[in-house]
N, C-alpha and C. Protein backbone atom coordinates (compact mmCIF):
# COMPACT_ATOMS: atom_id res chain seq x y z
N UNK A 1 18.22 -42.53 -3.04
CA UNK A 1 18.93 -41.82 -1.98
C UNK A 1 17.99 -41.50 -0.83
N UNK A 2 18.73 -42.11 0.30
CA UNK A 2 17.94 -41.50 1.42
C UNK A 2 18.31 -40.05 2.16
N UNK A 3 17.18 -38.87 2.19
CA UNK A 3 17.49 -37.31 2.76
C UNK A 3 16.70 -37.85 4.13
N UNK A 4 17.47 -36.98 4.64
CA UNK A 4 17.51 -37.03 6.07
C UNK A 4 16.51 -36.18 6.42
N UNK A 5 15.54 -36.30 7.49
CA UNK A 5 14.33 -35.33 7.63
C UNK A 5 15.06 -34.14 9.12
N UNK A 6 14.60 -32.87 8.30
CA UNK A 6 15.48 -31.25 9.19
C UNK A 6 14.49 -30.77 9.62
N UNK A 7 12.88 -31.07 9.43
CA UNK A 7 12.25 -30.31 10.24
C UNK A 7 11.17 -31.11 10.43
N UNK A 8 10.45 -30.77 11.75
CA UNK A 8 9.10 -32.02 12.18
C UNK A 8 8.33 -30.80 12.53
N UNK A 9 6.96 -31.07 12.16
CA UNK A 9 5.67 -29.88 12.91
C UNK A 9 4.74 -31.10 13.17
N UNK A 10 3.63 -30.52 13.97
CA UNK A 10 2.87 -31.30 14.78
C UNK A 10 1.16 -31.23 14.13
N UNK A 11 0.36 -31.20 13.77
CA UNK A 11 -0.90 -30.72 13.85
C UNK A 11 -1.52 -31.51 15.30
N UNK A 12 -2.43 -31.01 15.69
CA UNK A 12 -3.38 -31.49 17.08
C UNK A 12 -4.69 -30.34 16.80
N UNK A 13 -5.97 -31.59 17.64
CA UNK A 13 -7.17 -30.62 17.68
C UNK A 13 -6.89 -30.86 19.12
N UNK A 14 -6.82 -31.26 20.25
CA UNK A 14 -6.83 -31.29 21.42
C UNK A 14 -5.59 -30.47 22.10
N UNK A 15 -6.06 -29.26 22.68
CA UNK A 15 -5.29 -28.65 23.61
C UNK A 15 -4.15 -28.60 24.62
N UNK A 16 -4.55 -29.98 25.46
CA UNK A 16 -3.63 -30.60 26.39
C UNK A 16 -2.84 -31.29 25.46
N UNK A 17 -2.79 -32.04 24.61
CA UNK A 17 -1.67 -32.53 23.78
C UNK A 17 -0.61 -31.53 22.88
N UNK A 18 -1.52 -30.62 22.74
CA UNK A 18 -1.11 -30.00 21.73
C UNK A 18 -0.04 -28.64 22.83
N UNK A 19 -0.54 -28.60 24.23
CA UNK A 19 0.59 -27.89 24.83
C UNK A 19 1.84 -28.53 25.18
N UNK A 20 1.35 -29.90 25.54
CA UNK A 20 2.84 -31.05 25.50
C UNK A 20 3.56 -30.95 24.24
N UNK A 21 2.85 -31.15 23.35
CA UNK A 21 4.45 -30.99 22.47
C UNK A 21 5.11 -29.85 22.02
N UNK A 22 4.14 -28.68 22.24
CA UNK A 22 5.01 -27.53 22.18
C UNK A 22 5.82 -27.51 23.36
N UNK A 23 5.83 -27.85 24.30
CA UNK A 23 6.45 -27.58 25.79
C UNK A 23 7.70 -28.97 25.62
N UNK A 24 7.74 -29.93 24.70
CA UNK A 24 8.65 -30.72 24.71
C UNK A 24 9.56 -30.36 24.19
N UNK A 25 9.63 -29.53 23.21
CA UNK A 25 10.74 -28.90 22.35
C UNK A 25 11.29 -30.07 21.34
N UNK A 26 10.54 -30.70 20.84
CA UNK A 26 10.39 -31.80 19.71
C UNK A 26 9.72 -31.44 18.53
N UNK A 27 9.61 -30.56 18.29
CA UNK A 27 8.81 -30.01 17.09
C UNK A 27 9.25 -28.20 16.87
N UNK A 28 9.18 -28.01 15.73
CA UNK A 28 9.20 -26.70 15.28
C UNK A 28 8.13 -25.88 14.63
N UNK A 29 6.96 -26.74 14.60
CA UNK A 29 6.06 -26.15 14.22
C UNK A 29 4.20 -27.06 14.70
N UNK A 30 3.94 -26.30 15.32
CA UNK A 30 2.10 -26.75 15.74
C UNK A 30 1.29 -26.21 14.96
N UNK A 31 0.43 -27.02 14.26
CA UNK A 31 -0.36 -26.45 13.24
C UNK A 31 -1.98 -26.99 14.40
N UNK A 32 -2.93 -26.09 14.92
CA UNK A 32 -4.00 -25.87 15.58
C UNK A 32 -4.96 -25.20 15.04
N UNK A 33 -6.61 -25.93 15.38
CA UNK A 33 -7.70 -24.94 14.74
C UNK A 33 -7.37 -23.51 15.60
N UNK A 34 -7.61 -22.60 14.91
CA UNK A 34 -6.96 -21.21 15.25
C UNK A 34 -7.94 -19.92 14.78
N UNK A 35 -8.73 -19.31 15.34
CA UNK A 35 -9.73 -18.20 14.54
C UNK A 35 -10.35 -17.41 15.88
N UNK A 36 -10.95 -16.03 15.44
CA UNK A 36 -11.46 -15.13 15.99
C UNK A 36 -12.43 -15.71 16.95
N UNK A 37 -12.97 -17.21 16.88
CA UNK A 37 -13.70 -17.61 18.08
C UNK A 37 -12.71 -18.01 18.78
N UNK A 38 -11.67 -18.60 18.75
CA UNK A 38 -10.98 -19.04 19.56
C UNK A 38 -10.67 -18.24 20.94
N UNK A 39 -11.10 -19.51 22.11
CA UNK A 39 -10.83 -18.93 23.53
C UNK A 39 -9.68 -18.80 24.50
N UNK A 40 -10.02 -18.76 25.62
CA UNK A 40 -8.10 -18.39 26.20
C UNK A 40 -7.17 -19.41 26.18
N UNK A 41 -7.56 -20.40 25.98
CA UNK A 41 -6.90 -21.88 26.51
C UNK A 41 -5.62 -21.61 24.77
N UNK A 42 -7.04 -21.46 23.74
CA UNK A 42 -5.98 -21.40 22.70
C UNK A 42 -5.01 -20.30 22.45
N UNK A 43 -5.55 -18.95 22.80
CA UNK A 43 -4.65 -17.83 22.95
C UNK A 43 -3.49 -18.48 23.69
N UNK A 44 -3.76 -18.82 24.77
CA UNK A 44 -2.18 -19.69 25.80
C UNK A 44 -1.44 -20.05 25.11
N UNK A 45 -2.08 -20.88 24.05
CA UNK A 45 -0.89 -22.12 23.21
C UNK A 45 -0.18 -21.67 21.79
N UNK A 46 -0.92 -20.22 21.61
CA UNK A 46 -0.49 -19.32 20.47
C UNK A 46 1.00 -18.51 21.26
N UNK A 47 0.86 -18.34 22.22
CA UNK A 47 1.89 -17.44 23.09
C UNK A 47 2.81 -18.47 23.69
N UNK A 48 2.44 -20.01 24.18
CA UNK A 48 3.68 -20.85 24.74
C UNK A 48 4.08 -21.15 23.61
N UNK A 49 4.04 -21.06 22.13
CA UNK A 49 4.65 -20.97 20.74
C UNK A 49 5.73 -20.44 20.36
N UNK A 50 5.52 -19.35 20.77
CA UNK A 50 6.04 -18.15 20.41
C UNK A 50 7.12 -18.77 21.61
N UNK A 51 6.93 -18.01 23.31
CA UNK A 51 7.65 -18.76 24.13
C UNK A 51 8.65 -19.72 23.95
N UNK A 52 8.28 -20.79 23.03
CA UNK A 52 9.58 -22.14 23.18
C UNK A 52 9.99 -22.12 21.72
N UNK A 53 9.90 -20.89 20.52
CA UNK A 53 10.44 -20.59 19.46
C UNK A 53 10.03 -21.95 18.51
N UNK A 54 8.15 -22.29 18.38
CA UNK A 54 7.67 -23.16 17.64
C UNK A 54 6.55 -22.25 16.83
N UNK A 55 6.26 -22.30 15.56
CA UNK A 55 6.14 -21.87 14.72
C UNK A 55 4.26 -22.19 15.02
N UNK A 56 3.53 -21.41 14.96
CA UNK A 56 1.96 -21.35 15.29
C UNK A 56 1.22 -21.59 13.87
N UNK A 57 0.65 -22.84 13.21
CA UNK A 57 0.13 -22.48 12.26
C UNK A 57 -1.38 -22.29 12.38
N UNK A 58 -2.01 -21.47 12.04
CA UNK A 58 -3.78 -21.35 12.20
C UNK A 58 -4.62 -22.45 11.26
N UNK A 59 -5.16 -23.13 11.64
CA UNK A 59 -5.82 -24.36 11.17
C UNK A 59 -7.23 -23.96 11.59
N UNK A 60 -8.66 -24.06 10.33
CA UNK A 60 -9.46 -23.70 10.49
C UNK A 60 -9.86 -21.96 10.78
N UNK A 61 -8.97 -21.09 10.19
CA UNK A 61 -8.80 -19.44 10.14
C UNK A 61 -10.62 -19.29 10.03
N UNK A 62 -11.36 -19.71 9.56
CA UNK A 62 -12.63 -19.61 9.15
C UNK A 62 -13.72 -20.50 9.69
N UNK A 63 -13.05 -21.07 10.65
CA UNK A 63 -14.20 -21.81 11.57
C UNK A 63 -14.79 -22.57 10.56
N UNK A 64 -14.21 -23.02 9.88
CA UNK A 64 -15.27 -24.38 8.86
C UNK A 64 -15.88 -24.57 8.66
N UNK A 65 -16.06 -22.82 7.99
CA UNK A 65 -16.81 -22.24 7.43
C UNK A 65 -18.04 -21.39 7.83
N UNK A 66 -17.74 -20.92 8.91
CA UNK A 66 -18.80 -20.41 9.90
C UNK A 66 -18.60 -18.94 10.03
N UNK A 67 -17.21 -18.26 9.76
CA UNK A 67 -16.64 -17.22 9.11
C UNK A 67 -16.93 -16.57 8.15
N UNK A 68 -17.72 -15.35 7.93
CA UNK A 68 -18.03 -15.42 6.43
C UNK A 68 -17.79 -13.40 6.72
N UNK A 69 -16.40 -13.32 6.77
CA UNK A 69 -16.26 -12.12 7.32
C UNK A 69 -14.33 -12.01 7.65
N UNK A 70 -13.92 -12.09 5.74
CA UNK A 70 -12.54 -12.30 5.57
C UNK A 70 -11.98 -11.43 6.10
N UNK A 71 -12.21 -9.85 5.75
CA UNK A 71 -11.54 -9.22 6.59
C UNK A 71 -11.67 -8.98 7.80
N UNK A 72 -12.75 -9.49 8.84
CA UNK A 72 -12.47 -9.45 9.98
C UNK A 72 -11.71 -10.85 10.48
N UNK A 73 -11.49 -11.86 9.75
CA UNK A 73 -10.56 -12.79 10.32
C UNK A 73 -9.24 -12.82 9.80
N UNK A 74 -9.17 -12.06 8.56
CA UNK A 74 -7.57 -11.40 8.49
C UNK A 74 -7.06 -10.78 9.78
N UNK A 75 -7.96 -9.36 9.71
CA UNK A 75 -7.32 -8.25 10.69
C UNK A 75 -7.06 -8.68 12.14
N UNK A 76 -8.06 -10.19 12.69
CA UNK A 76 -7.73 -10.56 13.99
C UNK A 76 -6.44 -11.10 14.13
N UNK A 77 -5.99 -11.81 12.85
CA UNK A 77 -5.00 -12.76 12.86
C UNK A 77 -3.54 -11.96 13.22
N UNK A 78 -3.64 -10.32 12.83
CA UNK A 78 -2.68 -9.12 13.01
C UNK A 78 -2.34 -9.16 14.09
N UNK A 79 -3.00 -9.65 15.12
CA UNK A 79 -2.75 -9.62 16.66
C UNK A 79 -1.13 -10.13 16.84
N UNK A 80 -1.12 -11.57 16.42
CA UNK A 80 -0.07 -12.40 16.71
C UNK A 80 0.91 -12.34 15.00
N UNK A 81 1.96 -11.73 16.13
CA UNK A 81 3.14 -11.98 14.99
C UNK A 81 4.27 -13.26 14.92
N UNK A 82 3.42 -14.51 15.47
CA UNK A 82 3.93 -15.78 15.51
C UNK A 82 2.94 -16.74 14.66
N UNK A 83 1.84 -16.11 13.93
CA UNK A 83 1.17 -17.11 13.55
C UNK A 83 0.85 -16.62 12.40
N UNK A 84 0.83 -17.93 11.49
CA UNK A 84 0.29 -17.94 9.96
C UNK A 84 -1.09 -18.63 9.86
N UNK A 85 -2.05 -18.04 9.28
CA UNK A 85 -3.28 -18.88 8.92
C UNK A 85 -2.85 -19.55 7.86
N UNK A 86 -3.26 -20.49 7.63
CA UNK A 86 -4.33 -21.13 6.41
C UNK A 86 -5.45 -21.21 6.47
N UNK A 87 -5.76 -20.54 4.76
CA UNK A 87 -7.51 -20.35 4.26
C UNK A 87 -7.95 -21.39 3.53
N UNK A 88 -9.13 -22.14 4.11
CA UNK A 88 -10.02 -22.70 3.40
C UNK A 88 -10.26 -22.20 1.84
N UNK A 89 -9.90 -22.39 0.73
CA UNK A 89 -9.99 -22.01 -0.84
C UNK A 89 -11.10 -22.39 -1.52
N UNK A 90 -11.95 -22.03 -2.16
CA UNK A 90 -12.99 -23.05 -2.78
C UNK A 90 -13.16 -22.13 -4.01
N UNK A 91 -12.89 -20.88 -4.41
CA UNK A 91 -13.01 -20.53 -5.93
C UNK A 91 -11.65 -19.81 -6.00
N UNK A 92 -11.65 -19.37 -7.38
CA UNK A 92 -10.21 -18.38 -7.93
C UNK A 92 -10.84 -16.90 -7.29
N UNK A 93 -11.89 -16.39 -7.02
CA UNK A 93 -12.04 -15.34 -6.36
C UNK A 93 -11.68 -14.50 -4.91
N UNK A 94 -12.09 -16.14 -4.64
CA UNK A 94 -11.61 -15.84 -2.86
C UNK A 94 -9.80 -16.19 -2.82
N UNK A 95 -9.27 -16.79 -3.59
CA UNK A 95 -8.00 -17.22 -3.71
C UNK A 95 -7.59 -15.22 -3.77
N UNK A 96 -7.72 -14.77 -5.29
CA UNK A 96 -7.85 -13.21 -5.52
C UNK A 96 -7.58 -12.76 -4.03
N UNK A 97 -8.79 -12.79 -3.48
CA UNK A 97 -9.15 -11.68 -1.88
C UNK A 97 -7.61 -11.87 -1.38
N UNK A 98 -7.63 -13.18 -0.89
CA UNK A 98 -6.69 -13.51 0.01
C UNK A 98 -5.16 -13.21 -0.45
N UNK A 99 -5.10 -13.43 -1.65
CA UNK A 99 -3.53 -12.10 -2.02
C UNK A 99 -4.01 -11.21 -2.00
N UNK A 100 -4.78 -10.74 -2.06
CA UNK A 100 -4.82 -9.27 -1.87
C UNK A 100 -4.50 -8.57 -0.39
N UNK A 101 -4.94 -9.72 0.43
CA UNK A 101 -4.71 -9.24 1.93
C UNK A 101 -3.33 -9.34 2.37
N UNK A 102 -2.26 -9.76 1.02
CA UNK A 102 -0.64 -9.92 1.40
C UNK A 102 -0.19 -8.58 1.07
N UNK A 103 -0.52 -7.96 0.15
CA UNK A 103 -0.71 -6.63 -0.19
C UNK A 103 -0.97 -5.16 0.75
N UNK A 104 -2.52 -5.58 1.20
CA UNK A 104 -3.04 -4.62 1.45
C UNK A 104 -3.60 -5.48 2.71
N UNK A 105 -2.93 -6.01 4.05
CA UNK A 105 -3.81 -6.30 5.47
C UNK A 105 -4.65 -5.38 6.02
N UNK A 106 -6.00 -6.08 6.23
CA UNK A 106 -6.94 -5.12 6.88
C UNK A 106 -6.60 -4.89 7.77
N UNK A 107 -7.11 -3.46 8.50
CA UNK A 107 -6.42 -3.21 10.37
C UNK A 107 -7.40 -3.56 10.73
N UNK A 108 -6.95 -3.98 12.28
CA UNK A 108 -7.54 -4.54 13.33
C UNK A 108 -8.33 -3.28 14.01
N UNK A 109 -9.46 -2.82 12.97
CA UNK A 109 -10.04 -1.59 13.72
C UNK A 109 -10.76 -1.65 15.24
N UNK A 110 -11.49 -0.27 15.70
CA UNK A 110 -12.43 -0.81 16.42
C UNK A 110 -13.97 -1.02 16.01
N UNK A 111 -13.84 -0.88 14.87
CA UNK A 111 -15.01 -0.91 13.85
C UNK A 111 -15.38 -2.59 13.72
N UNK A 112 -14.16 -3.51 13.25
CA UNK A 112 -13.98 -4.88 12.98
C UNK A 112 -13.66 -4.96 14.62
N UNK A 113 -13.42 -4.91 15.54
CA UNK A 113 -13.24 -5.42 16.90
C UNK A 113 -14.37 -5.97 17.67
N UNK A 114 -15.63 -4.44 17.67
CA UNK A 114 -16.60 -4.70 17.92
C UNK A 114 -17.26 -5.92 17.22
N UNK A 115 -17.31 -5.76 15.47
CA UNK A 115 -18.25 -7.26 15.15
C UNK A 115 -17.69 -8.50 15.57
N UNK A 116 -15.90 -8.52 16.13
CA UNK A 116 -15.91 -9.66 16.29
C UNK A 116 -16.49 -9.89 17.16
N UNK A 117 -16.52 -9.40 18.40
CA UNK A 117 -16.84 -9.11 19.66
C UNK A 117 -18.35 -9.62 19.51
N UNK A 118 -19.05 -9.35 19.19
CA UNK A 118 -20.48 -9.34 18.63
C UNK A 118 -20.48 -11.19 18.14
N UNK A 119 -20.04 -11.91 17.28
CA UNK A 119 -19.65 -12.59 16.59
C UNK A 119 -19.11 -13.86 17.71
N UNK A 120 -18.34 -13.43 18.50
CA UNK A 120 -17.79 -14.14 19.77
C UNK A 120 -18.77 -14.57 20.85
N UNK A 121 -19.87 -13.67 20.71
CA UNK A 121 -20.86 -13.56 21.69
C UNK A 121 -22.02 -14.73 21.11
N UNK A 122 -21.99 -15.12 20.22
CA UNK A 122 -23.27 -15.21 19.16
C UNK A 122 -22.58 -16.94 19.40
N UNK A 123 -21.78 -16.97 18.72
CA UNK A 123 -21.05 -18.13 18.00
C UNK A 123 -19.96 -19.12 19.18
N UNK A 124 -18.97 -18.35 20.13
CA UNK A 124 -17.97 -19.03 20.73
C UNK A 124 -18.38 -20.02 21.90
N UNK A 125 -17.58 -21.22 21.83
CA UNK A 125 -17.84 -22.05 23.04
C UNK A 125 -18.89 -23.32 22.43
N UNK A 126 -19.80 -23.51 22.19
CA UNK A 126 -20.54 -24.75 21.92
C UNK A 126 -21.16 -24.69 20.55
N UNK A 127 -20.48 -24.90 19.71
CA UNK A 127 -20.38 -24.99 18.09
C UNK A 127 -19.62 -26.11 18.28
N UNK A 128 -20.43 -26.86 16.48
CA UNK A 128 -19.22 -28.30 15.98
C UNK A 128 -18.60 -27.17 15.15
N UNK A 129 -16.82 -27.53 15.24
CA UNK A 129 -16.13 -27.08 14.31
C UNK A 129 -16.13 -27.86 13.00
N UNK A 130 -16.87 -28.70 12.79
CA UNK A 130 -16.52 -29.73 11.37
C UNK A 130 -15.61 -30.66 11.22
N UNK A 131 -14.86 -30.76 12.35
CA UNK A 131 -13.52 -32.16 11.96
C UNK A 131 -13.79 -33.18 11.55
N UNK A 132 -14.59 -33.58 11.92
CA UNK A 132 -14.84 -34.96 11.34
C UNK A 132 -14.03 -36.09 12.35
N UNK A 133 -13.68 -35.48 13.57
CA UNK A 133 -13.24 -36.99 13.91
C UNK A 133 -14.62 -37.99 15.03
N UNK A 134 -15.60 -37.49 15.15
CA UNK A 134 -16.43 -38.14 15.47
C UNK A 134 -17.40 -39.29 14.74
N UNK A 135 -16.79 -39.20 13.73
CA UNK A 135 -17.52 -39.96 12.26
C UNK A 135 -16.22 -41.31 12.30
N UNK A 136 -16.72 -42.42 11.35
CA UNK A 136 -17.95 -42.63 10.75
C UNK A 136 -18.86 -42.83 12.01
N UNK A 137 -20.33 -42.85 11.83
CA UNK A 137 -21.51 -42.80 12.78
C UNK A 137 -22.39 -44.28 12.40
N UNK A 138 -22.29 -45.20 13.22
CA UNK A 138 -23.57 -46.43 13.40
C UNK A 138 -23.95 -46.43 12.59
N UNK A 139 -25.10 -45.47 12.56
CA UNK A 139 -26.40 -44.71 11.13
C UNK A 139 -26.14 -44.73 10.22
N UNK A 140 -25.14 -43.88 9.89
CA UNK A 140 -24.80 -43.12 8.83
C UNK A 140 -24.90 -41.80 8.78
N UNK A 141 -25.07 -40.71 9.78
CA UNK A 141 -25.41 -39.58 10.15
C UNK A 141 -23.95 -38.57 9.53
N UNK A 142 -24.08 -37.96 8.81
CA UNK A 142 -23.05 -37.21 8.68
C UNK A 142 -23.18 -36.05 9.86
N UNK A 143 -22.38 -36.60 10.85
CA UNK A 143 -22.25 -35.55 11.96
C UNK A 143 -21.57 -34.27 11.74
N UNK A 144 -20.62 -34.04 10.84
CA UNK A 144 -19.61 -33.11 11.06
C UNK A 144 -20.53 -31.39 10.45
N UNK A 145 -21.71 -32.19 9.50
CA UNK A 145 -22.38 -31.18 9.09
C UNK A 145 -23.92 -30.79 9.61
N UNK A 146 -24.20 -32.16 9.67
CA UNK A 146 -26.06 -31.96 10.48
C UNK A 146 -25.81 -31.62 12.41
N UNK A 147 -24.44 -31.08 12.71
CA UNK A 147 -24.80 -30.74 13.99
C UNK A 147 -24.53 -29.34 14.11
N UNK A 148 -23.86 -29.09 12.90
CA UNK A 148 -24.33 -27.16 13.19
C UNK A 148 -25.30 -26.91 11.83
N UNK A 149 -25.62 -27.26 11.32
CA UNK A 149 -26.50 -27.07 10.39
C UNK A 149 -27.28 -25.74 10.51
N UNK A 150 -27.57 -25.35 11.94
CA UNK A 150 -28.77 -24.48 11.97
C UNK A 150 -27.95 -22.82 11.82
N UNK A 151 -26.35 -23.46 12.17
CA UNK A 151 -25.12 -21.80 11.75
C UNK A 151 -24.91 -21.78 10.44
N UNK A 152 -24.73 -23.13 9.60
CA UNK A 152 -24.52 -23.24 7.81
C UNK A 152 -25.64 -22.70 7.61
N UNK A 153 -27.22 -22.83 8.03
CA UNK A 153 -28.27 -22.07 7.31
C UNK A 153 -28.04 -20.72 6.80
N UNK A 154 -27.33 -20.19 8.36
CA UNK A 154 -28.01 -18.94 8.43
C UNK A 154 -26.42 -18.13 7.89
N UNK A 155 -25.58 -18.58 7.67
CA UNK A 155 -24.44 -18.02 7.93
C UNK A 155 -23.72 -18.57 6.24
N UNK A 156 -24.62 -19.48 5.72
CA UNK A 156 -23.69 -19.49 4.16
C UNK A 156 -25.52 -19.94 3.10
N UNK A 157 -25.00 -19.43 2.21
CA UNK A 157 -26.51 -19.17 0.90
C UNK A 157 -27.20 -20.90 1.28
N UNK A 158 -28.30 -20.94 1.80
CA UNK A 158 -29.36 -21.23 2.44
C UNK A 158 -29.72 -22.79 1.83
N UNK A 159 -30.24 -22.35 0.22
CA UNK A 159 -30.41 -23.26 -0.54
C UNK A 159 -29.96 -24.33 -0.97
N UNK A 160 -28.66 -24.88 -0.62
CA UNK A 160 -28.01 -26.27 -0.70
C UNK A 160 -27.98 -26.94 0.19
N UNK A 161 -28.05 -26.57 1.28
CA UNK A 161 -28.63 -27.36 2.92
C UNK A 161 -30.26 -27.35 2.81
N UNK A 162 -30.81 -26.98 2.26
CA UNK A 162 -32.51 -26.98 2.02
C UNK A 162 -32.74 -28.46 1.08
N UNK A 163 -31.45 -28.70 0.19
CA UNK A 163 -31.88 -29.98 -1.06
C UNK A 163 -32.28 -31.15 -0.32
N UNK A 164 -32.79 -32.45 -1.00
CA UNK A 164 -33.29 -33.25 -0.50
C UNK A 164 -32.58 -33.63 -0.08
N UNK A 165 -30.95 -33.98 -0.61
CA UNK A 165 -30.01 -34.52 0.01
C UNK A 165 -29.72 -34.21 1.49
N UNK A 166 -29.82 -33.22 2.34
CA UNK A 166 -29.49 -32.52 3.34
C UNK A 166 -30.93 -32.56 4.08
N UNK A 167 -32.13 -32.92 3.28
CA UNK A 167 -33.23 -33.03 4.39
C UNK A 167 -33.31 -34.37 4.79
N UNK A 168 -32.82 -35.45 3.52
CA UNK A 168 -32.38 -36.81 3.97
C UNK A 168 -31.31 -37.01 5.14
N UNK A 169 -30.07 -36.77 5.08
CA UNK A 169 -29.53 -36.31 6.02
C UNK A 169 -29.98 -35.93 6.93
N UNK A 170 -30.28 -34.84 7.39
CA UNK A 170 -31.07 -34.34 8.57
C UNK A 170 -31.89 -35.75 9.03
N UNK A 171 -32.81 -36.29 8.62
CA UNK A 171 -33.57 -36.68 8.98
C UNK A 171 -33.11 -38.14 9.40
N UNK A 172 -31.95 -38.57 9.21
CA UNK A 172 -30.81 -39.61 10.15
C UNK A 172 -30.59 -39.36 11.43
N UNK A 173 -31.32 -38.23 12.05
CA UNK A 173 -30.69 -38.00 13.25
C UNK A 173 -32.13 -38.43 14.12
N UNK A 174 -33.02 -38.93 13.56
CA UNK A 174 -34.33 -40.09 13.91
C UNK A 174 -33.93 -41.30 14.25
N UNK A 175 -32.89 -41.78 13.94
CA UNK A 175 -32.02 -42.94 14.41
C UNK A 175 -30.73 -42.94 15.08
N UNK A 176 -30.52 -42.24 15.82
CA UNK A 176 -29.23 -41.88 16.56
C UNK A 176 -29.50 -42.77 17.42
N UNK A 177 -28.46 -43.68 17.91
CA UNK A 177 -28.47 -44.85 19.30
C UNK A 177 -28.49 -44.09 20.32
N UNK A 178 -27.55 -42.76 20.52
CA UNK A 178 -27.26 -42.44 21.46
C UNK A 178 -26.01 -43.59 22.47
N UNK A 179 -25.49 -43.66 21.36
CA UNK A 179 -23.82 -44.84 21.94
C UNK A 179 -22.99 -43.88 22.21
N UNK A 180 -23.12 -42.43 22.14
CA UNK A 180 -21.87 -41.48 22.70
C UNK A 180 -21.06 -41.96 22.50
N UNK A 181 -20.85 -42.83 20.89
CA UNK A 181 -19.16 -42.76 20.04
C UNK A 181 -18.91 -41.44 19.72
N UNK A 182 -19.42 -40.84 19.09
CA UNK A 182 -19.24 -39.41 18.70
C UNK A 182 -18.74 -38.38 19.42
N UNK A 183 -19.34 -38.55 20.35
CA UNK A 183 -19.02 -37.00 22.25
C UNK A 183 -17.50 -37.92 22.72
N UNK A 184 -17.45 -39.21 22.67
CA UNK A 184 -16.50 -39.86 23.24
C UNK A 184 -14.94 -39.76 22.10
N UNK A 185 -15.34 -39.19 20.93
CA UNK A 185 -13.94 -38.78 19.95
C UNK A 185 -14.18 -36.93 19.77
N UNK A 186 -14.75 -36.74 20.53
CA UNK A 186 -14.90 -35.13 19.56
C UNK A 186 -13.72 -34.16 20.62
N UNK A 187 -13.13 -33.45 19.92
CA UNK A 187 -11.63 -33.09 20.59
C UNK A 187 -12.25 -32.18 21.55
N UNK A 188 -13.01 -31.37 20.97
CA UNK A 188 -13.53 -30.39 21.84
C UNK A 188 -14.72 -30.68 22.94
N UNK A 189 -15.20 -32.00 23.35
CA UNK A 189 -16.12 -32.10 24.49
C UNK A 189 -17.33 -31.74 23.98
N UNK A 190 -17.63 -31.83 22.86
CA UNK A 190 -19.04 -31.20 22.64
C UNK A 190 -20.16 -32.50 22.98
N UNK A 191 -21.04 -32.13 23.79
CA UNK A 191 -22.38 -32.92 24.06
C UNK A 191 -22.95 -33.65 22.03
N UNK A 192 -22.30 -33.96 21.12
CA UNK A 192 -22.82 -34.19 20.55
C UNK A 192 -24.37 -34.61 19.45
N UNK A 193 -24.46 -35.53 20.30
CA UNK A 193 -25.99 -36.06 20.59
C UNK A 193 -27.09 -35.28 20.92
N UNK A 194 -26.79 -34.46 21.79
CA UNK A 194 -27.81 -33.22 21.83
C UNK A 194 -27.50 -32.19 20.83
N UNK A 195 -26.32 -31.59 20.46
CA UNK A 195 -26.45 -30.66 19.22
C UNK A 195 -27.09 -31.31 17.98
N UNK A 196 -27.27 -32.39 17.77
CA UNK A 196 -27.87 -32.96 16.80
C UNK A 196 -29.19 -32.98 16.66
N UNK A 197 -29.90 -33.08 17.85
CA UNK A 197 -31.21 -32.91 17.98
C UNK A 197 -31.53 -31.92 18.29
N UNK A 198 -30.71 -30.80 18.70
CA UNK A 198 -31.11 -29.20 18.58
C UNK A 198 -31.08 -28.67 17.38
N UNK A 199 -30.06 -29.28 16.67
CA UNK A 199 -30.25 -28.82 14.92
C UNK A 199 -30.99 -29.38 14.54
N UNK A 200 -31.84 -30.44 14.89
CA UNK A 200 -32.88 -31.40 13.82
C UNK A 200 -34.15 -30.56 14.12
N UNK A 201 -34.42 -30.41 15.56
CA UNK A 201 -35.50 -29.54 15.46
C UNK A 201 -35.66 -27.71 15.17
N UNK A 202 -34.68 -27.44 14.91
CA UNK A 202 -34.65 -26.03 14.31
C UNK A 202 -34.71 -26.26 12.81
N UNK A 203 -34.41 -27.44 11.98
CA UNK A 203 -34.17 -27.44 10.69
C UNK A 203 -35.39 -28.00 10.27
């Protein structure tokens, strides 16, 4: 039997696309990287959502993994009552937290405002988010991880980016062509090629 399809949603990492099809009224739901770094362009497309009655899903709530501060990216998410995150899962513990925050939502204090604030200052604007659409790489360079490498150090337990595997890695970025395939797919405009060699020499 063929069922007839009743609902279409969109995912997009690119902005300008991703306001066209909310603005086409062809979709009922945009699923977008979405988190406490996020800047005005994306706030816009959280609110023309809401605006043309399309459903906001938060993609990347945790910056991919650069987040390490659940309840302050719960309590931001309180802002908008058009949008649902999805959480990155990786044990039954953090699964735990995160019902718990269906329960009991943290408030959007000014206690948690300030660190985001703090956090925004530190982190927003020229970070790899991890997508992976700049890969595969010439080399073999796993880009999506050796170009923020030097925020995974400092920002998740140290010692598994230290293994040989990850100093091997790292040390692929000694052979980069510099063919700007990578900057030429990355949704967000990031200079690629140079974050790579700013993380190689900090690491």
């Amino acid at each position: 039997l063929f069922r007839s399809i009743r609902h279409i949603g969109l995912t997009a990492h690119k902005i300008k696309i991703a306001m066209e099809a909310v603005e086409s009224g062809l979709y009922e739901t945009m699923q977008f990287p979405f988190s406490y770094l996020a800047g005005d362009k994306e706030k816009s497309l959280v609110a023309a959502c809401k605006e043309h009655n399309v459903g906001f899903v938060c993609m990347k709530g945790l910056a991919g993994g650069l987040i390490n501060n659940s309840s302050a990216a719960m309590a931001f998410m309180t802002q908008f009552d058009n949008a649902l995150p999805i959480w990155g899962i990786q044990t039954e513990a953090e699964l735990d937290k995160w019902l718990a925050f269906m329960d009991e939502t943290p408030e959007y204090s000014d206690e948690l405002k300030a660190f985001v604030e703090k956090e925004q200052a530190e982190l927003a604007g020229n970070f790899c988010r991890g997508c992976g659409y700049c890969e595969p790489c010439p080399v073999g360079i796993t880009i999506h991880q050796c170009a923020r490498m030097s925020l995974m150090l400092r920002r998740s337990p140290s010692a598994g980016w230290l293994s040989e595997h990850w100093q091997n890695e790292m040390k692929k970025i000694e052979n980069c062509l510099h063919c700007n395939k990578c900057m030429s797919h990355c949704p967000y405009e990031l200079n690629t090629p140079k974050l790579l060699e700013d993380n190689y020499a900090d690491y």
